[in-house]
PDB file of N, CA and C in Angstrom:
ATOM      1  N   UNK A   1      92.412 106.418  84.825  1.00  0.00           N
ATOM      2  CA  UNK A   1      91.069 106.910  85.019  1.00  0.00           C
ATOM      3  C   UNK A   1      91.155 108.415  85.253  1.00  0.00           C
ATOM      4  N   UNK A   2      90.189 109.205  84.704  1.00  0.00           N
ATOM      5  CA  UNK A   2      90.193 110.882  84.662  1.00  0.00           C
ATOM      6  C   UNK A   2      89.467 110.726  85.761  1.00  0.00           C
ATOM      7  N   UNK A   3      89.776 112.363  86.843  1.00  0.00           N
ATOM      8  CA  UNK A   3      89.212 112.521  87.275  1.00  0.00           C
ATOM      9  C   UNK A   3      89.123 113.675  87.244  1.00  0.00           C
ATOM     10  N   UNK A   4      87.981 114.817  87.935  1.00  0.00           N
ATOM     11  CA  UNK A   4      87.959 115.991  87.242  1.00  0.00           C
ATOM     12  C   UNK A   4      87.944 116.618  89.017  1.00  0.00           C
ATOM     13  N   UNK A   5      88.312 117.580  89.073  1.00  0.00           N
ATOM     14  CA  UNK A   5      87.944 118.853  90.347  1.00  0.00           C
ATOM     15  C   UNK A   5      87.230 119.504  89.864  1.00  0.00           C
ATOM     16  N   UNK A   6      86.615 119.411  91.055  1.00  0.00           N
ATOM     17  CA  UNK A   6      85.282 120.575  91.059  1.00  0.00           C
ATOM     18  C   UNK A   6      85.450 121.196  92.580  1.00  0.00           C
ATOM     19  N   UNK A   7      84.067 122.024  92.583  1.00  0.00           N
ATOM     20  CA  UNK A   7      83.878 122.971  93.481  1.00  0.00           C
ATOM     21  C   UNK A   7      83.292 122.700  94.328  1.00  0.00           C
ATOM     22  N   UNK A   8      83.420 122.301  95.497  1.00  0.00           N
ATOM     23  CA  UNK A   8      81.928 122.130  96.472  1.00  0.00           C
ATOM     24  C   UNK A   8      82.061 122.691  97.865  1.00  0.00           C
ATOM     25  N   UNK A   9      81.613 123.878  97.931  1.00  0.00           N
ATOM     26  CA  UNK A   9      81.328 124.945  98.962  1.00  0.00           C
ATOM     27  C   UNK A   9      82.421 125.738  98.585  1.00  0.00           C
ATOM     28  N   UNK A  10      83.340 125.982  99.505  1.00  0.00           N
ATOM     29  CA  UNK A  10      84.674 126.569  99.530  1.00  0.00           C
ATOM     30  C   UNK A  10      85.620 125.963  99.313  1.00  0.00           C
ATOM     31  N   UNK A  11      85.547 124.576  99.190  1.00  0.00           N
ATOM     32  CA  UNK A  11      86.642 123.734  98.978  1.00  0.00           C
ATOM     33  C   UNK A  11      86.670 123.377  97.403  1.00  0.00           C
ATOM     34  N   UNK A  12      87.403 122.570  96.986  1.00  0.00           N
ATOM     35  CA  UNK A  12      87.729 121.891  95.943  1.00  0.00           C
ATOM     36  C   UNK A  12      87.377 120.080  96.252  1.00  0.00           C
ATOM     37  N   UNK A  13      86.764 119.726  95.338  1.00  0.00           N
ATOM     38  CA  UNK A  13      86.376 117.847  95.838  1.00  0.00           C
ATOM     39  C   UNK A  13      87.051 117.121  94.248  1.00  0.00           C
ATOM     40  N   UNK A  14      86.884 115.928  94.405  1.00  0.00           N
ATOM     41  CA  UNK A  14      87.257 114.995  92.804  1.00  0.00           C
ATOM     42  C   UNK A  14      86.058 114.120  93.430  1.00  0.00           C
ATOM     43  N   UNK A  15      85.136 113.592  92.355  1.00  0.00           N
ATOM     44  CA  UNK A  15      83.967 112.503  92.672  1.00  0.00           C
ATOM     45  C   UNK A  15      84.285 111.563  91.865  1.00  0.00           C
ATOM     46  N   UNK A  16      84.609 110.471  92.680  1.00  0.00           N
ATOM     47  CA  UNK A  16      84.656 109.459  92.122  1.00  0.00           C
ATOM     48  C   UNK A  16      84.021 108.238  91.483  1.00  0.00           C
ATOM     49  N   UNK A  17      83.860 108.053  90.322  1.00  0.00           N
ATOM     50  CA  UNK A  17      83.623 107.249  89.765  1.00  0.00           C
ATOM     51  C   UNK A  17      82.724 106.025  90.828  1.00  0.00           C
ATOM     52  N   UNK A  18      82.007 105.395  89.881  1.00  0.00           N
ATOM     53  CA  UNK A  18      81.275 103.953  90.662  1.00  0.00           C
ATOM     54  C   UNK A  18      82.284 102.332  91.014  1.00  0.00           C
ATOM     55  N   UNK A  19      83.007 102.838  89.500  1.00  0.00           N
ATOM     56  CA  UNK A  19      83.807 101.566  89.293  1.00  0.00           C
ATOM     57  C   UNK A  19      84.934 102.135  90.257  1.00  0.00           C
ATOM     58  N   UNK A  20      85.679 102.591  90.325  1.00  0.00           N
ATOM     59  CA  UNK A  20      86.853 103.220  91.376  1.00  0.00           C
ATOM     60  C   UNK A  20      86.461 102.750  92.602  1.00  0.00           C
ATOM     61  N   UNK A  21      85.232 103.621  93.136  1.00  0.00           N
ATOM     62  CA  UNK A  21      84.474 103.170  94.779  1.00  0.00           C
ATOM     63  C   UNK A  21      84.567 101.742  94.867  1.00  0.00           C
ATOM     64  N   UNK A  22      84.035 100.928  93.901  1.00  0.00           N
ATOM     65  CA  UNK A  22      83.833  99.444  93.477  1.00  0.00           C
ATOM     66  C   UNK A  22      85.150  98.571  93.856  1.00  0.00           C
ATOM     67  N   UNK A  23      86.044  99.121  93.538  1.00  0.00           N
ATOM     68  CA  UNK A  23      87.147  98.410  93.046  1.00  0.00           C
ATOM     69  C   UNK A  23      87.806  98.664  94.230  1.00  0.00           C
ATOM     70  N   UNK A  24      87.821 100.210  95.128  1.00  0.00           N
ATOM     71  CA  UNK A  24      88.262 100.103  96.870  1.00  0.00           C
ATOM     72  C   UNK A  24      87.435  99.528  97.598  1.00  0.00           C
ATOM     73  N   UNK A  25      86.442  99.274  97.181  1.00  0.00           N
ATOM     74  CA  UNK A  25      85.314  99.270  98.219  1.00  0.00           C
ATOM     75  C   UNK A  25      85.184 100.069  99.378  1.00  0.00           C
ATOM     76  N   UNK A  26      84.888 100.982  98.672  1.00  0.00           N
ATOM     77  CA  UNK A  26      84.944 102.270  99.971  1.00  0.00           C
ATOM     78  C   UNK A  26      83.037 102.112 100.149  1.00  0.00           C
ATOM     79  N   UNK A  27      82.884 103.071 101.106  1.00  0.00           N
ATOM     80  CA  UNK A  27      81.553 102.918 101.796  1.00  0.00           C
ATOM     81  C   UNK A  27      81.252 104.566 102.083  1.00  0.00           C
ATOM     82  N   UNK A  28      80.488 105.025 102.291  1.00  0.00           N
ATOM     83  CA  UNK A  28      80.595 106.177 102.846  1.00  0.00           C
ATOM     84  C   UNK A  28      80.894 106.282 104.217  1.00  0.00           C
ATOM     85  N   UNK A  29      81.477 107.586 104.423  1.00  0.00           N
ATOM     86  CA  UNK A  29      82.512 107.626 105.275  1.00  0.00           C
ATOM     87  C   UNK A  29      83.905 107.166 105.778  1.00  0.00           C
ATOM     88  N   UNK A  30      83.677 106.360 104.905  1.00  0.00           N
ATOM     89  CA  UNK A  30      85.499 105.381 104.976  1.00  0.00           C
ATOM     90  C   UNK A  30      86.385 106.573 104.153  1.00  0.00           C
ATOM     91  N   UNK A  31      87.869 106.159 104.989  1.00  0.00           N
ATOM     92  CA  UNK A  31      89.024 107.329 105.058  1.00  0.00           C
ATOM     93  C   UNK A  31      89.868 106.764 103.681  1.00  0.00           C
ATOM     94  N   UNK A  32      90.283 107.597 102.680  1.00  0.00           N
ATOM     95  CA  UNK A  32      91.605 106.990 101.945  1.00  0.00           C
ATOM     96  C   UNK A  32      92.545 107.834 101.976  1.00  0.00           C
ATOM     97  N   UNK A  33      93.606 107.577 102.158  1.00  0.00           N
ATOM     98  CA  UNK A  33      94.830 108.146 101.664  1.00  0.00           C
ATOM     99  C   UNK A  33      95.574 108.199 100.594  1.00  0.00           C
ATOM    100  N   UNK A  34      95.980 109.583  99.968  1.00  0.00           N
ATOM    101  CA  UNK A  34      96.882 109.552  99.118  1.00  0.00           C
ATOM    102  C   UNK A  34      98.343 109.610  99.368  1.00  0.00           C
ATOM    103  N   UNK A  35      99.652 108.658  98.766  1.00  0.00           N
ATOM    104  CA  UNK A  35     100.810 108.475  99.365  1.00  0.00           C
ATOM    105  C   UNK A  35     101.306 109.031  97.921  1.00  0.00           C
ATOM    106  N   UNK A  36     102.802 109.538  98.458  1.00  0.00           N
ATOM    107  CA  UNK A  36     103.991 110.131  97.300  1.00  0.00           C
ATOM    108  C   UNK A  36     104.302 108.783  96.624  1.00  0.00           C
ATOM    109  N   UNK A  37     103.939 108.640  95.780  1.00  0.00           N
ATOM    110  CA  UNK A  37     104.761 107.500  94.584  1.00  0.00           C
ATOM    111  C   UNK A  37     106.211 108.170  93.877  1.00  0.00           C
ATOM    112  N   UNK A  38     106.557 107.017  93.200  1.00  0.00           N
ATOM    113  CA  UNK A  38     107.855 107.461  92.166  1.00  0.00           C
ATOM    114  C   UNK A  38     106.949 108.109  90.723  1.00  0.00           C
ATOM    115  N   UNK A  39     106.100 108.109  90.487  1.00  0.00           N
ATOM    116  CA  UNK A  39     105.233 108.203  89.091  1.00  0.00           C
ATOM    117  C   UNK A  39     103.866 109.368  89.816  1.00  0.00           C
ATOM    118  N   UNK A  40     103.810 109.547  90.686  1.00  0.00           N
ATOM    119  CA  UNK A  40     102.750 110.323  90.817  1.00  0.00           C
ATOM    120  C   UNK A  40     102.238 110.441  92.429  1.00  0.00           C
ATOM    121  N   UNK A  41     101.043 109.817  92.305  1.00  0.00           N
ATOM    122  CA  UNK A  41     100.226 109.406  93.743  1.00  0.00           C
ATOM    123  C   UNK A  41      99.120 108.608  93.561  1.00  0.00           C
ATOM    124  N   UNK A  42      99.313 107.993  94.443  1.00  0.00           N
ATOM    125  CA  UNK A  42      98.504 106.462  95.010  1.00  0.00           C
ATOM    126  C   UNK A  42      97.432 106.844  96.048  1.00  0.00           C
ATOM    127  N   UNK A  43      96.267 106.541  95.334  1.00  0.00           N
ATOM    128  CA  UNK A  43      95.250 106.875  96.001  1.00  0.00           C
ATOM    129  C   UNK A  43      95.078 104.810  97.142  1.00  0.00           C
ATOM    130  N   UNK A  44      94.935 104.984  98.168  1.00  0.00           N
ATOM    131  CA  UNK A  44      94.323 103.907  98.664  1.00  0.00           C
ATOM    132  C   UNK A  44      93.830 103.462  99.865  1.00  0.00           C
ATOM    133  N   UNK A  45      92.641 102.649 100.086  1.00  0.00           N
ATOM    134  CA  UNK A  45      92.032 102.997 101.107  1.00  0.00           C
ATOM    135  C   UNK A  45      92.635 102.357 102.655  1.00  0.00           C
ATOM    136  N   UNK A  46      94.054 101.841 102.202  1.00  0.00           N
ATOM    137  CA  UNK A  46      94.414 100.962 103.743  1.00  0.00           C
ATOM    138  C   UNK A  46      95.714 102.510 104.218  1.00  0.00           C
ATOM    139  N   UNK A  47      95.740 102.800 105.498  1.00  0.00           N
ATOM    140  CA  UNK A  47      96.779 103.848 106.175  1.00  0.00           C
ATOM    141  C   UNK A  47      97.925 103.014 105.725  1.00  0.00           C
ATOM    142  N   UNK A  48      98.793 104.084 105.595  1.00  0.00           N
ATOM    143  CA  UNK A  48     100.334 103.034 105.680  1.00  0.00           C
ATOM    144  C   UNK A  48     101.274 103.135 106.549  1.00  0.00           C
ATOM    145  N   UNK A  49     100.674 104.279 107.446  1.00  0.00           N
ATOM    146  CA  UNK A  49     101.451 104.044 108.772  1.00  0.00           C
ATOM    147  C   UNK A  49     100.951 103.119 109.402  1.00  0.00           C
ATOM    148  N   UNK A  50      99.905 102.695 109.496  1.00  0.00           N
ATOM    149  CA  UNK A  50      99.145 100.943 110.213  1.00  0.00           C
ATOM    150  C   UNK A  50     100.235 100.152 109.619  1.00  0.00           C
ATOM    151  N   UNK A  51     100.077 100.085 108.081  1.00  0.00           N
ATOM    152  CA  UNK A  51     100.967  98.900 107.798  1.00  0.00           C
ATOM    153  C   UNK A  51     102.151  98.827 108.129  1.00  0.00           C
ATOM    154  N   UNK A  52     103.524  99.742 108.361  1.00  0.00           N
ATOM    155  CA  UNK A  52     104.149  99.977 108.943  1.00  0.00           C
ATOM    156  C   UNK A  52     104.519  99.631 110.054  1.00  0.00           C
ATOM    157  N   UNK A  53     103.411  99.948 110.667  1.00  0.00           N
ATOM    158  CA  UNK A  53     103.471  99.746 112.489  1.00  0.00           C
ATOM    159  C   UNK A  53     103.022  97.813 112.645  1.00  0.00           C
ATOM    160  N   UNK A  54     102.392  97.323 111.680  1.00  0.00           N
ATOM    161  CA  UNK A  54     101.935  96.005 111.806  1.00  0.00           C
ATOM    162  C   UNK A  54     103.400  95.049 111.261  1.00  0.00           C
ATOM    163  N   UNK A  55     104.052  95.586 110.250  1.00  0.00           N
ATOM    164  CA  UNK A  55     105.144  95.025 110.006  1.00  0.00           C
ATOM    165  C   UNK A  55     106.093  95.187 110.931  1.00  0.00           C
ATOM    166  N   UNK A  56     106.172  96.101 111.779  1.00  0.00           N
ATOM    167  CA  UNK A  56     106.865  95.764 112.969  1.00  0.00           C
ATOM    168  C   UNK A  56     106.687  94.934 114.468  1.00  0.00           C
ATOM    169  N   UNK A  57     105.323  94.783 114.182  1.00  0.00           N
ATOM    170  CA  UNK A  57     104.704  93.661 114.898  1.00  0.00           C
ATOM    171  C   UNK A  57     104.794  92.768 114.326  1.00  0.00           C
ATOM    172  N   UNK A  58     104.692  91.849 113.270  1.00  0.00           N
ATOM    173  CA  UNK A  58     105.076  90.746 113.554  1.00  0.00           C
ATOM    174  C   UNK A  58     106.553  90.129 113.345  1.00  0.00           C
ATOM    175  N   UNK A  59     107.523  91.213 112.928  1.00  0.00           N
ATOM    176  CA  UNK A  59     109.464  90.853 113.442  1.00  0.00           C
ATOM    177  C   UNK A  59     109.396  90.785 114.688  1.00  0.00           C
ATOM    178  N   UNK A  60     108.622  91.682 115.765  1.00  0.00           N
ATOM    179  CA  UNK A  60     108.748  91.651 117.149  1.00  0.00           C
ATOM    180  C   UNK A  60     107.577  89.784 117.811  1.00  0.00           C
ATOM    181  N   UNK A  61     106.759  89.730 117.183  1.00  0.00           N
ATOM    182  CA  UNK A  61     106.078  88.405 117.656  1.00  0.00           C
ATOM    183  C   UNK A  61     107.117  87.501 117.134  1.00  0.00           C
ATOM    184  N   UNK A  62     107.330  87.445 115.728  1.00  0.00           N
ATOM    185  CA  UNK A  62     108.337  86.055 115.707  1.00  0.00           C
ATOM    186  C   UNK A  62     109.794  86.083 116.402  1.00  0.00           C
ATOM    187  N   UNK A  63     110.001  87.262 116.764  1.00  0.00           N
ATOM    188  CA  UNK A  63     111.430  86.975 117.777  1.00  0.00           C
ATOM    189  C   UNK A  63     111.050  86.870 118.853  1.00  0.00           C
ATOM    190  N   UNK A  64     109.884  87.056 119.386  1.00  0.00           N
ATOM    191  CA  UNK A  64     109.330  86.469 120.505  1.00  0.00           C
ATOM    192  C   UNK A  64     108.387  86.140 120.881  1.00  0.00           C
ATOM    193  N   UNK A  65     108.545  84.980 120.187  1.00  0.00           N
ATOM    194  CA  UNK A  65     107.437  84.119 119.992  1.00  0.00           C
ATOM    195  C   UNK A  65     107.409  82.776 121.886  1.00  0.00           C
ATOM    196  N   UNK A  66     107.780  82.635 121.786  1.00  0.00           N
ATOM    197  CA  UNK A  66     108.202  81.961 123.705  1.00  0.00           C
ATOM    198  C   UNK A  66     107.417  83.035 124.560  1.00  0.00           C
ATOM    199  N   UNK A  67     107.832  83.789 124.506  1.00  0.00           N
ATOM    200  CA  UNK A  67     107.400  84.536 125.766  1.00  0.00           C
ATOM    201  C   UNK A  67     105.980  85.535 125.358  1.00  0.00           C
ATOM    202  N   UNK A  68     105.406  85.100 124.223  1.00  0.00           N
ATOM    203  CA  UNK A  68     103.901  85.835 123.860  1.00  0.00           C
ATOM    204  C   UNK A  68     102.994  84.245 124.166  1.00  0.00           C
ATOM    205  N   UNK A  69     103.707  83.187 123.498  1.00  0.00           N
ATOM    206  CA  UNK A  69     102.671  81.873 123.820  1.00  0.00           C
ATOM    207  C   UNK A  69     102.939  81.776 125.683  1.00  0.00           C
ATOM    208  N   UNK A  70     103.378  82.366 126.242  1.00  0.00           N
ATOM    209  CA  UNK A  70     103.555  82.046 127.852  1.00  0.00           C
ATOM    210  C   UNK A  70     102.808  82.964 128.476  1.00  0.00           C
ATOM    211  N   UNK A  71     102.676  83.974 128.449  1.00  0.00           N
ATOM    212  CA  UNK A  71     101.531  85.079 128.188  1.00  0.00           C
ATOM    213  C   UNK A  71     100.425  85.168 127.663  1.00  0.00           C
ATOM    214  N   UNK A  72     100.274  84.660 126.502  1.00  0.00           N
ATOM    215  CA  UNK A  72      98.573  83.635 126.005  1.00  0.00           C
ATOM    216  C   UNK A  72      97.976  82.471 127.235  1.00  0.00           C
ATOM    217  N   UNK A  73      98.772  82.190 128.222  1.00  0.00           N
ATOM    218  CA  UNK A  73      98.111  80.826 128.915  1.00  0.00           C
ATOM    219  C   UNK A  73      97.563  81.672 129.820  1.00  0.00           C
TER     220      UNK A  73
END
């Protein structure tokens, strides 16, 4: 998908498409990030330091898994 830069104020913007918005389901005001790929950059709307930090939550819940259900009561 093309996207074009433009100008808006002092900055530089890219407007995105309907089908693009569509397809993240972005909303206004919702945040996306662009990440370093091997081929370019990846536009997308989930952080990947969250995901990151969530994949280390659950190696840490299933190795301790006993002492989080004992703490749930």
């Amino acid at each position: 998908m093309e996207l074009k830069v433009t100008k808006i104020g002092n900055s530089l913007g890219v407007v995105l498409p309907k089908e693009l918005i569509a397809s993240l389901k972005l909303e206004k005001g919702d945040i996306i990030w662009a990440t370093e790929a091997r081929s370019g950059y990846r536009i997308t709307p989930y952080d990947p330091v969250f995901g990151e930090q969530m994949t280390a939550a659950r190696k840490l819940m299933k190795k301790r898994r006993n002492a989080l259900r004992e703490l749930a009561k």
